[in-house]
N, C-alpha and C. Protein backbone atom coordinates (compact mmCIF):
# COMPACT_ATOMS: atom_id res chain seq x y z
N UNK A 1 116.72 33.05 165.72
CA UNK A 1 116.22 32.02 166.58
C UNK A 1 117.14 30.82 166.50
N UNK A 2 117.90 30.14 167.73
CA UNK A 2 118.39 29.09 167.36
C UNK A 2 118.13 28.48 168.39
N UNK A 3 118.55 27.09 167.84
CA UNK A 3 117.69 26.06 168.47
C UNK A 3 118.48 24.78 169.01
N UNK A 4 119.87 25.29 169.41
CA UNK A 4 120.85 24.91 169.77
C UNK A 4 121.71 24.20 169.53
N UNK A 5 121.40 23.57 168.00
CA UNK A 5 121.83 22.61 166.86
C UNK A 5 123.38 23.75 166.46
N UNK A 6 123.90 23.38 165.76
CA UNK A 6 125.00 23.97 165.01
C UNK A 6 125.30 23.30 163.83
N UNK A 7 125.31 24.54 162.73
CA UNK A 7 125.19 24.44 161.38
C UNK A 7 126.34 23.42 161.28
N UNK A 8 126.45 22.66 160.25
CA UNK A 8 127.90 21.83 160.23
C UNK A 8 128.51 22.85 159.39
N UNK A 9 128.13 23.85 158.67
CA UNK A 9 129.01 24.34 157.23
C UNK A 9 129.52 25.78 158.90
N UNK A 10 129.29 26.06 159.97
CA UNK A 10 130.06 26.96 160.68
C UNK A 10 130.62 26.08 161.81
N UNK A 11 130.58 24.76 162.01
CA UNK A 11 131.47 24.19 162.48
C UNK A 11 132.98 24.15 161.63
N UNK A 12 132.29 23.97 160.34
CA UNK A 12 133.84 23.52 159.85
C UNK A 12 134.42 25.02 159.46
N UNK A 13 133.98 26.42 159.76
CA UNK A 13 135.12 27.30 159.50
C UNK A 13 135.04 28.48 160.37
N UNK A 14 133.86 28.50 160.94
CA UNK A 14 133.50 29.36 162.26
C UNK A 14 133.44 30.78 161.69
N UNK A 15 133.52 30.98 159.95
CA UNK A 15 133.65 32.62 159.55
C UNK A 15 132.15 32.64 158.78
N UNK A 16 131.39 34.01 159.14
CA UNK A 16 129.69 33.75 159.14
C UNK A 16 129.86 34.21 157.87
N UNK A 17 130.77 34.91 156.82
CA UNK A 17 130.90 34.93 155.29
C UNK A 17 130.68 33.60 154.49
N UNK A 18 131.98 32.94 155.50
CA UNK A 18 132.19 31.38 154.31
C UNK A 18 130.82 30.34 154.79
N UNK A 19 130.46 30.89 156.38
CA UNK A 19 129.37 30.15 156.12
C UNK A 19 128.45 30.25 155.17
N UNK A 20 127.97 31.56 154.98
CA UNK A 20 126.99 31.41 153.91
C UNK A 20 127.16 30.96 152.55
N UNK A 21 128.79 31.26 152.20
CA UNK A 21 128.81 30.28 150.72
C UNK A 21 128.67 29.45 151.27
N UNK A 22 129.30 28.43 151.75
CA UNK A 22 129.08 27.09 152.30
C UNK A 22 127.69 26.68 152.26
N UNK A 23 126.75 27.27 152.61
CA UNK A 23 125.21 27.18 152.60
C UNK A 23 124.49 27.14 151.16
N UNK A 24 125.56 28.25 150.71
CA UNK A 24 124.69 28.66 148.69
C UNK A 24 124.94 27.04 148.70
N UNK A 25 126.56 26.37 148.52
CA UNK A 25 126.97 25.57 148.16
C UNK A 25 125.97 24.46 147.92
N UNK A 26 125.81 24.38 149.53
CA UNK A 26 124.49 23.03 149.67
C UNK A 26 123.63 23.20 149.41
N UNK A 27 123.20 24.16 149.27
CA UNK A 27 121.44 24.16 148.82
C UNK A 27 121.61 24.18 147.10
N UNK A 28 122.58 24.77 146.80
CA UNK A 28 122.61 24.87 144.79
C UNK A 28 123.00 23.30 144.68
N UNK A 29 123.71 22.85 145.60
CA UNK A 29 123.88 21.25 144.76
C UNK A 29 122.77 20.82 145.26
N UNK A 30 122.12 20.44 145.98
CA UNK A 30 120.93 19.34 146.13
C UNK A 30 119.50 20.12 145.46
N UNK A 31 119.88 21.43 145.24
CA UNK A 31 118.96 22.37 144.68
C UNK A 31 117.93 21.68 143.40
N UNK A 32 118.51 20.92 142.45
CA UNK A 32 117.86 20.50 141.01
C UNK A 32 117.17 19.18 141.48
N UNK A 33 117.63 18.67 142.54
CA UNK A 33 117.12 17.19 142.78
C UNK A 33 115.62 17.52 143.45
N UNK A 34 115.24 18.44 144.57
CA UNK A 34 114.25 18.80 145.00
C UNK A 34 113.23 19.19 143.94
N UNK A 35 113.61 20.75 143.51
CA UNK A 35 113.37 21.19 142.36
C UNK A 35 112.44 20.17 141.43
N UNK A 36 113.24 18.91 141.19
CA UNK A 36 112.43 18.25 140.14
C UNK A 36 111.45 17.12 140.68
N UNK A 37 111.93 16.76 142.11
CA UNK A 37 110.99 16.43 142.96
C UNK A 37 109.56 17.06 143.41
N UNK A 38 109.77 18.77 143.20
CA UNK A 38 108.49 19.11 143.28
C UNK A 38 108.06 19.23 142.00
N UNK A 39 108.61 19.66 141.41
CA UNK A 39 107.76 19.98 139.73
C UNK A 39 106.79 18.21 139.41
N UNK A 40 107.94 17.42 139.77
CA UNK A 40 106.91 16.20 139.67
C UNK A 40 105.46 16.13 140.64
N UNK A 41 105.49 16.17 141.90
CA UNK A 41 104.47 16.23 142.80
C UNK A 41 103.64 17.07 142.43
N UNK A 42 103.95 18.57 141.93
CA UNK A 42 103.27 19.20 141.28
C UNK A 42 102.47 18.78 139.80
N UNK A 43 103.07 18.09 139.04
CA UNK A 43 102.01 17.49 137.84
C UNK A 43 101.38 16.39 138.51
N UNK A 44 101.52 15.98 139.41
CA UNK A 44 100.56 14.99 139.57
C UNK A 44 99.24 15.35 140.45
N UNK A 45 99.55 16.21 141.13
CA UNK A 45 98.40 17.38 141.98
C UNK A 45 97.63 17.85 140.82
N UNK A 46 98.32 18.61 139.73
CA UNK A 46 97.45 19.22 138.64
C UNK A 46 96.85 18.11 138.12
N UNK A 47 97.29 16.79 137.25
CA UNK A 47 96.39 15.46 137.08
C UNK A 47 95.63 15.15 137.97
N UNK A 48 95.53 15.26 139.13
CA UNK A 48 94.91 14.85 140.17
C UNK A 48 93.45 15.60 139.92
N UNK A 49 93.58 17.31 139.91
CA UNK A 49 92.88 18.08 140.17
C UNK A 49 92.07 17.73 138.32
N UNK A 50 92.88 18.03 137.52
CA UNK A 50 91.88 17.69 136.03
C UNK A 50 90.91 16.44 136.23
N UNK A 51 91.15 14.92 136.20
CA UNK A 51 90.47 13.94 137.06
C UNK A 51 89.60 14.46 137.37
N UNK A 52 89.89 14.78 138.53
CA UNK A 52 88.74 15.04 139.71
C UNK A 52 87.92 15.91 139.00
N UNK A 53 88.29 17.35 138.42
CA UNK A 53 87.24 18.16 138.03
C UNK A 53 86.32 17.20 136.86
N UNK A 54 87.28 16.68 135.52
CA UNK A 54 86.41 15.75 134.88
C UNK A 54 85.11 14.60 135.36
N UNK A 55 85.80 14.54 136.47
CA UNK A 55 84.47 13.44 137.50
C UNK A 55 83.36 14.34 137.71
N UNK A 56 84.11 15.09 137.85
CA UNK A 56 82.98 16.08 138.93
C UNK A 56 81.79 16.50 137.65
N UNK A 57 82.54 17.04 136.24
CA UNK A 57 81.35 17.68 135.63
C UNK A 57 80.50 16.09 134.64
N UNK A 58 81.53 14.78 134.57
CA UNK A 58 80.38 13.42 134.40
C UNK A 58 79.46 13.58 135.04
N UNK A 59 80.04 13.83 136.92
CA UNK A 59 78.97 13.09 137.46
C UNK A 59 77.56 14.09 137.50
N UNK A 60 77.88 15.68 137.08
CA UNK A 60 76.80 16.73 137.10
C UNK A 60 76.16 16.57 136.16
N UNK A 61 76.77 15.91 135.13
CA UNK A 61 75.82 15.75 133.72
C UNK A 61 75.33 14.62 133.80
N UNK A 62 75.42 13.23 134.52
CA UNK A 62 74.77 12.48 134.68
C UNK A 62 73.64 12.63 135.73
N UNK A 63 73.21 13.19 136.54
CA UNK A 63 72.51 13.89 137.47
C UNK A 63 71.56 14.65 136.65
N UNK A 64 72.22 15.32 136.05
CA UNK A 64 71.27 16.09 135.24
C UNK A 64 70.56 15.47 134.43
N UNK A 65 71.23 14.98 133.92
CA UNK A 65 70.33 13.58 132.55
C UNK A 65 69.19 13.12 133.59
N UNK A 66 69.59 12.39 134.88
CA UNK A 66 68.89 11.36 135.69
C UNK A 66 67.39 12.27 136.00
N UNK A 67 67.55 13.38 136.11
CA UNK A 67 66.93 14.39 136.77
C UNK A 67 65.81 14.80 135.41
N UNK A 68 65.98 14.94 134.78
CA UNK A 68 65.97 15.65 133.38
C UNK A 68 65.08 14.03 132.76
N UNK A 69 65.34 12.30 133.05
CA UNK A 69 64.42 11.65 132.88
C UNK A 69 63.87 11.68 133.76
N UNK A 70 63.51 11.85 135.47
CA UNK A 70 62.80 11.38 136.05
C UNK A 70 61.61 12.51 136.19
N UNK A 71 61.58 13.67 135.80
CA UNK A 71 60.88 15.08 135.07
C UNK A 71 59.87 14.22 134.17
N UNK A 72 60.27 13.96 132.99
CA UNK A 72 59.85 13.21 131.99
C UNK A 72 58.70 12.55 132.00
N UNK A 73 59.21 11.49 132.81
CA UNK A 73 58.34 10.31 133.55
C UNK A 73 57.64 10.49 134.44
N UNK A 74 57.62 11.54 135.47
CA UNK A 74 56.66 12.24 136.40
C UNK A 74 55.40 12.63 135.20
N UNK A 75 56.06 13.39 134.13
CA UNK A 75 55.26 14.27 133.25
C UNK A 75 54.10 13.39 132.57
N UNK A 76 54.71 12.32 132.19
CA UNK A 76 54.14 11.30 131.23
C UNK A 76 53.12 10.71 132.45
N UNK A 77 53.77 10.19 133.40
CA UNK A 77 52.37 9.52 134.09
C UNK A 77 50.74 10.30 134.66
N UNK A 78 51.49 11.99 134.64
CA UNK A 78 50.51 12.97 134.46
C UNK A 78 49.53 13.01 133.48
N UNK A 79 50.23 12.99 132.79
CA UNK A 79 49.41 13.53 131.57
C UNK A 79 48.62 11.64 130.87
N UNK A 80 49.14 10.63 131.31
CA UNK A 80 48.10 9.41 131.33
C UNK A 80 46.75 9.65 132.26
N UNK A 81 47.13 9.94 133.74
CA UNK A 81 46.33 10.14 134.27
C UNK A 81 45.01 11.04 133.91
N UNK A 82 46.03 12.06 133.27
CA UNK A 82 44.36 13.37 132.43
C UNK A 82 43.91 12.42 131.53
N UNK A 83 45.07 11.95 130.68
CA UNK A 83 44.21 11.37 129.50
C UNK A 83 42.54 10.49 129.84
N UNK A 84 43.11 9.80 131.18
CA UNK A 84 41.95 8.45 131.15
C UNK A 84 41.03 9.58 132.11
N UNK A 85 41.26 10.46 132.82
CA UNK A 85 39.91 11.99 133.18
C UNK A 85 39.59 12.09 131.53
N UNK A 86 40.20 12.18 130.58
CA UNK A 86 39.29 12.84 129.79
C UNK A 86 38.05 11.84 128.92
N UNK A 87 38.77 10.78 129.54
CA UNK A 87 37.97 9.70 128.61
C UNK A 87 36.68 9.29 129.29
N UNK A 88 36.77 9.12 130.89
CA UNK A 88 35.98 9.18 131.81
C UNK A 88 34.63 10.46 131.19
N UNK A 89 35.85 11.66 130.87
CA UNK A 89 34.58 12.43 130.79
C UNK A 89 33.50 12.21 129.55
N UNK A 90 34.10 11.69 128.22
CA UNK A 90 33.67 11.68 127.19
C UNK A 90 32.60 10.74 127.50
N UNK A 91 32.66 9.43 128.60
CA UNK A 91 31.71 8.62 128.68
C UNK A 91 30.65 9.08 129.51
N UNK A 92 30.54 9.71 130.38
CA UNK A 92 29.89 10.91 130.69
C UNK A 92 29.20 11.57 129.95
N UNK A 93 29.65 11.92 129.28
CA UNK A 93 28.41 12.98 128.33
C UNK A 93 28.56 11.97 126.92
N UNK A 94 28.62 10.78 126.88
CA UNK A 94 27.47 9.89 126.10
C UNK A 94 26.40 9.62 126.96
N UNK A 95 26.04 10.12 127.94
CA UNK A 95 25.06 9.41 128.68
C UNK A 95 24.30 10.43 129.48
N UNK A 96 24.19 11.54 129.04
CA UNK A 96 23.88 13.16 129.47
C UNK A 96 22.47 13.18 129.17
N UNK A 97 21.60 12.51 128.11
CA UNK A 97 20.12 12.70 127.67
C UNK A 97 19.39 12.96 128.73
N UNK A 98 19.40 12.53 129.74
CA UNK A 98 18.07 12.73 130.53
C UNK A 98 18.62 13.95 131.59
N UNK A 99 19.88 14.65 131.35
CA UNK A 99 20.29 15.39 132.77
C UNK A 99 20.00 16.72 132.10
N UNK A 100 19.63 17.43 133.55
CA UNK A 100 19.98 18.95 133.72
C UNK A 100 20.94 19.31 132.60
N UNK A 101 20.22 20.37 132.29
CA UNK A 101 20.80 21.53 131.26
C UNK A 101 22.08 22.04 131.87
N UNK A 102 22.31 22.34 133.08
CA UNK A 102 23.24 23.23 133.51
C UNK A 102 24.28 21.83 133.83
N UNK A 103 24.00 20.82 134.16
CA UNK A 103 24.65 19.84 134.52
C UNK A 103 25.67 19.10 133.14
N UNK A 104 24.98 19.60 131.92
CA UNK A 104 25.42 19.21 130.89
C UNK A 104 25.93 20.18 130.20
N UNK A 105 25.37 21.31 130.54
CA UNK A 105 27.00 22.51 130.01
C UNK A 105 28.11 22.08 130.63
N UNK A 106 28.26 22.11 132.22
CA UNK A 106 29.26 21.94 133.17
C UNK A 106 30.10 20.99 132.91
N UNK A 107 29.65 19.64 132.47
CA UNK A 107 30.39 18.35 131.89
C UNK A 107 31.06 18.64 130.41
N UNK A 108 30.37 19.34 129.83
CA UNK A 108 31.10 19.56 128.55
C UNK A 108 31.96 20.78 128.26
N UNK A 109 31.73 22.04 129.53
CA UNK A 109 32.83 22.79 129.35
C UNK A 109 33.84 22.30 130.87
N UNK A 110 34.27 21.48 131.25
CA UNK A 110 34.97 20.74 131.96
C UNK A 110 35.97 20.12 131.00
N UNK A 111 35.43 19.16 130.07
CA UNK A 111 36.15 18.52 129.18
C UNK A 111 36.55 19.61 128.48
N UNK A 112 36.44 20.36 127.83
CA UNK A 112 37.24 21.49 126.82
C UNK A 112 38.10 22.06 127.28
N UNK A 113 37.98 22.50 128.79
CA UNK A 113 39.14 23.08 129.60
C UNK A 113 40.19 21.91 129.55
N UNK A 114 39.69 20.77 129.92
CA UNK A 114 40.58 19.34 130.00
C UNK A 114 41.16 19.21 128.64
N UNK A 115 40.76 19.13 127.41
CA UNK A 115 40.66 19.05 126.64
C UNK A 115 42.27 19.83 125.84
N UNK A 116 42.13 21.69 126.56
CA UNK A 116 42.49 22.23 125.81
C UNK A 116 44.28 21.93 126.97
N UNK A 117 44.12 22.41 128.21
CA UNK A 117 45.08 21.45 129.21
C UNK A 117 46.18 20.57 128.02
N UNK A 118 45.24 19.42 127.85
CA UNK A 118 46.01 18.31 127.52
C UNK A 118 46.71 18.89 125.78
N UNK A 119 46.09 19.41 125.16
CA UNK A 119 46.73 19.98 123.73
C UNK A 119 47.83 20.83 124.25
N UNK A 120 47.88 22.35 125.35
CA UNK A 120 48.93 23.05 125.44
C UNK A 120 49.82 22.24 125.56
N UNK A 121 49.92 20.83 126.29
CA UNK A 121 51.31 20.00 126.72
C UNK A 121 51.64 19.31 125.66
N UNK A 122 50.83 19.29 124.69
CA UNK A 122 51.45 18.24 123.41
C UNK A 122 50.81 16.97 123.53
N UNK A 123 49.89 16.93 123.94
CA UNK A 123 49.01 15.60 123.87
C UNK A 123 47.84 15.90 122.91
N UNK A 124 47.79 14.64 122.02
CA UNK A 124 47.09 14.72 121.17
C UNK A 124 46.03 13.25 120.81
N UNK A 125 45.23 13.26 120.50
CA UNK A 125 44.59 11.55 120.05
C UNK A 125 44.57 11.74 118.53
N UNK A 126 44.34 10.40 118.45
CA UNK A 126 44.95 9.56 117.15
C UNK A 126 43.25 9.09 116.70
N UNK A 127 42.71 9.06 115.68
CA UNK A 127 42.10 8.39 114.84
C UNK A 127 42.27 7.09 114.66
N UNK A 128 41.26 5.78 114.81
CA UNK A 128 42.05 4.49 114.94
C UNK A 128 40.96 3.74 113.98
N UNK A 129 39.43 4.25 113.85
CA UNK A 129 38.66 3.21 113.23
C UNK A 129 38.79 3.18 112.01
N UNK A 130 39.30 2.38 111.06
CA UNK A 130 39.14 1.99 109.29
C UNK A 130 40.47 2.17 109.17
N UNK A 131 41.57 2.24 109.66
CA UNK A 131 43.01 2.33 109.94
C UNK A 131 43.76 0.32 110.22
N UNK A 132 44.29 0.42 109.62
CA UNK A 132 45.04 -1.24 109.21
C UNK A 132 45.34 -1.42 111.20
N UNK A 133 45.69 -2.44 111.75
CA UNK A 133 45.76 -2.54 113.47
C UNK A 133 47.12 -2.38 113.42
N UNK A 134 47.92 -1.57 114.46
CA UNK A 134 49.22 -1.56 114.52
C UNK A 134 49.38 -2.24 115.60
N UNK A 135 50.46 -3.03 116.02
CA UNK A 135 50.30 -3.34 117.37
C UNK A 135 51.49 -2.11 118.34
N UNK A 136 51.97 -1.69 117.27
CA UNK A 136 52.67 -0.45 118.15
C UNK A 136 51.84 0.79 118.72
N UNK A 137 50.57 0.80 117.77
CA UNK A 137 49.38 1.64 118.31
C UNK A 137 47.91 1.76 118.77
N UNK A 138 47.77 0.39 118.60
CA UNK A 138 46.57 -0.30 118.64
C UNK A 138 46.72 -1.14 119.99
N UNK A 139 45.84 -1.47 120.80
CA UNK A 139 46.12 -2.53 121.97
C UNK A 139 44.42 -3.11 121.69
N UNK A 140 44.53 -4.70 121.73
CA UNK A 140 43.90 -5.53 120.91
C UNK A 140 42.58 -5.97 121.95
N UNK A 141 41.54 -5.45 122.09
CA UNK A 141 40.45 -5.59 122.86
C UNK A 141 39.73 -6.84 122.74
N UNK A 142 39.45 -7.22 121.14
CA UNK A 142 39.29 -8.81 121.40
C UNK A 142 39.13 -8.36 119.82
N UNK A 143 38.15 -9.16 118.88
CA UNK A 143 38.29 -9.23 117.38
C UNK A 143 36.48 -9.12 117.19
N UNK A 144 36.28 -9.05 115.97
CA UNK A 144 34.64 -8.63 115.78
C UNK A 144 34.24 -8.95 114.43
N UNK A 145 32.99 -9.19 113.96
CA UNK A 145 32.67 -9.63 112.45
C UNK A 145 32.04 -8.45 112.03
N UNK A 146 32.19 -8.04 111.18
CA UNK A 146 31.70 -6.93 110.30
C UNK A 146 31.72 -7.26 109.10
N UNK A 147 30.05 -6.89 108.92
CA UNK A 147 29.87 -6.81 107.28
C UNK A 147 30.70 -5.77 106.53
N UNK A 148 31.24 -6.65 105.45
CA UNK A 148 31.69 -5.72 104.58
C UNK A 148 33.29 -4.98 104.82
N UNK A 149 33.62 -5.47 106.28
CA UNK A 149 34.56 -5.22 107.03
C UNK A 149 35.89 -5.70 106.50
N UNK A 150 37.00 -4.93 106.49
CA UNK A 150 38.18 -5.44 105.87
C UNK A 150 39.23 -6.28 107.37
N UNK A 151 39.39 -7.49 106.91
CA UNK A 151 40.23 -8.47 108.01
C UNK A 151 41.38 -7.40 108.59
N UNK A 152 41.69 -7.34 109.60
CA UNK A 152 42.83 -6.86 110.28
C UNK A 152 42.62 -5.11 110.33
N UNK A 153 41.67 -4.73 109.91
CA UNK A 153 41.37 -3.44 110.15
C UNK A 153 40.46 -2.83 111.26
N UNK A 154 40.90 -1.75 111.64
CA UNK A 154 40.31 -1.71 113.62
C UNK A 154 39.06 -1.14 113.10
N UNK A 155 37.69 -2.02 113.39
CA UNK A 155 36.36 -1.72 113.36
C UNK A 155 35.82 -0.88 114.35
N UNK A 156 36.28 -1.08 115.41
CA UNK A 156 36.02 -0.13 116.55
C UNK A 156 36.77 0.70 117.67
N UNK A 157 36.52 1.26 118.41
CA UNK A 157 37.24 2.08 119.31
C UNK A 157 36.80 1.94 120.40
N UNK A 158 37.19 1.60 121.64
CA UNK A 158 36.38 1.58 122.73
C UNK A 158 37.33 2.67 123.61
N UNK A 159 38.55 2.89 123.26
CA UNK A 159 38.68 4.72 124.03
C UNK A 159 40.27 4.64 122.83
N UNK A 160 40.07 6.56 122.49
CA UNK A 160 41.12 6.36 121.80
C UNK A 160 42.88 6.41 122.11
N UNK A 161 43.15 6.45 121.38
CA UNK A 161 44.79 6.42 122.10
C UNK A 161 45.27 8.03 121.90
N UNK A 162 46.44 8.03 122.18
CA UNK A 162 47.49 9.52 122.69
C UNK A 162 48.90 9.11 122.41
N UNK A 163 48.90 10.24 121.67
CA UNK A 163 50.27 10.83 121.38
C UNK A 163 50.39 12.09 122.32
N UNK A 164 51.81 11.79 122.14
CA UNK A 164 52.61 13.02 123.03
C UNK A 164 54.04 13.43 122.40
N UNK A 165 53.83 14.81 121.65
CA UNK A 165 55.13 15.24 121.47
C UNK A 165 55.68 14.04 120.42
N UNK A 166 54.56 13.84 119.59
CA UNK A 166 55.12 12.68 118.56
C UNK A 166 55.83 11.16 118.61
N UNK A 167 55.21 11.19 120.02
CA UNK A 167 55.76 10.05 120.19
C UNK A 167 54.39 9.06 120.87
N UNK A 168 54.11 7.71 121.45
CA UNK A 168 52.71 7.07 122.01
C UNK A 168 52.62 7.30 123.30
N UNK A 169 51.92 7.69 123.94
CA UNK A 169 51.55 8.33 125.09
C UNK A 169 51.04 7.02 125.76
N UNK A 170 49.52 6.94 124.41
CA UNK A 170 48.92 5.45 125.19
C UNK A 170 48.04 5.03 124.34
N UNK A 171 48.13 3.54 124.17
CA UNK A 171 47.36 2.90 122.87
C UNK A 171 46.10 3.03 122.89
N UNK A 172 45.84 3.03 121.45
CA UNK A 172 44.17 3.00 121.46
C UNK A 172 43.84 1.51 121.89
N UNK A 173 42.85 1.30 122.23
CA UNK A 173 41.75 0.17 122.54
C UNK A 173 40.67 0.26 121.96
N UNK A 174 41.04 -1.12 120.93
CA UNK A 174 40.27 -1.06 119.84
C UNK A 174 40.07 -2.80 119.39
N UNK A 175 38.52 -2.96 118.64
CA UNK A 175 38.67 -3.92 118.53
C UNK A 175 38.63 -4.46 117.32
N UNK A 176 38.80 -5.13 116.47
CA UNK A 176 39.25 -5.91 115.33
C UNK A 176 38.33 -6.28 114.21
N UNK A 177 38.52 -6.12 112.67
CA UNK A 177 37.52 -6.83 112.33
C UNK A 177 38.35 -8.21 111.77
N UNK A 178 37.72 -9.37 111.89
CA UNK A 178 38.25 -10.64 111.41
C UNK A 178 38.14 -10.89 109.73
């Protein structure tokens, strides 16, 4: 195919042998300068591409993390929500004396199903009355006089608190003896 140009290396000898040395000629001398022109372009494509892949698996593991807390926190506001159903229910059947028999099985095997629910996930309640007040576990309902009562120790319970997975789910509410 030609393209009506003329080689300069068969201008200057018109023999299609010496042209082609003539050709090795030029391409072997400018040959190492290219050569190292690409090998360079080439490490910087490969840096380019490491980078980029390194971004790429930050930004999947940060996603994942993000994903992996917002799971978490879906989970946790779940399982608050049962908690205060189960407390609802407990106040409920303090107050069952005058009801239907069948009405008061139903409330109390409701809560056990609820009950048992909230244990498979790792929710658990805490014991809070005759226990020193934590304020990391205790949330302070108001304060109270009790005979015989030791100062700063939680006299009462008005709903208890939750753990989850060893960690506070949700404070007890409790109130104080002075």
């Amino acid at each position: 195919m030609r393209t009506g140009r003329s080689n300069p290396a068969t201008q200057r000898t018109g023999n299609a042998t010496e042209d082609f040395v003539d050709r090795e000629t030029v391409l072997t001398s400018s040959e190492p300068a290219e050569v190292e022109e690409l090998r360079a372009t080439l490490q910087q494509e490969q840096d380019r591409h490491q980078r980029t892949r390194a971004d790429y698996e930050g930004y999947r593991r940060r996603i994942e993390r993000d994903r992996d807390v917002a799971v978490r926190h879906a989970k946790r506001e779940l399982l608050l929500a049962l908690a205060d159903l189960a407390d609802g229910f407990d106040r409920a059947l303090a107050h069952v004396d005058g009801s239907p028999e069948a009405v008061t099985a139903g409330l109390y095997g409701m809560r056990r199903r609820l009950g048992s629910l909230l244990e498979a996930e790792g929710v658990t309640s805490f014991e809070s009355v005759g226990h020193r007040f934590d304020p990391t576990r205790h949330e302070a309902m108001g304060t109270v006089r009790v005979a015989g009562g030791v100062p700063g120790t939680v006299a009462y319970a008005d709903g208890p608190g939750y753990e989850w997975n060893d960690q506070l789910l949700r404070p007890a509410r409790v109130r104080v003896a002075e």
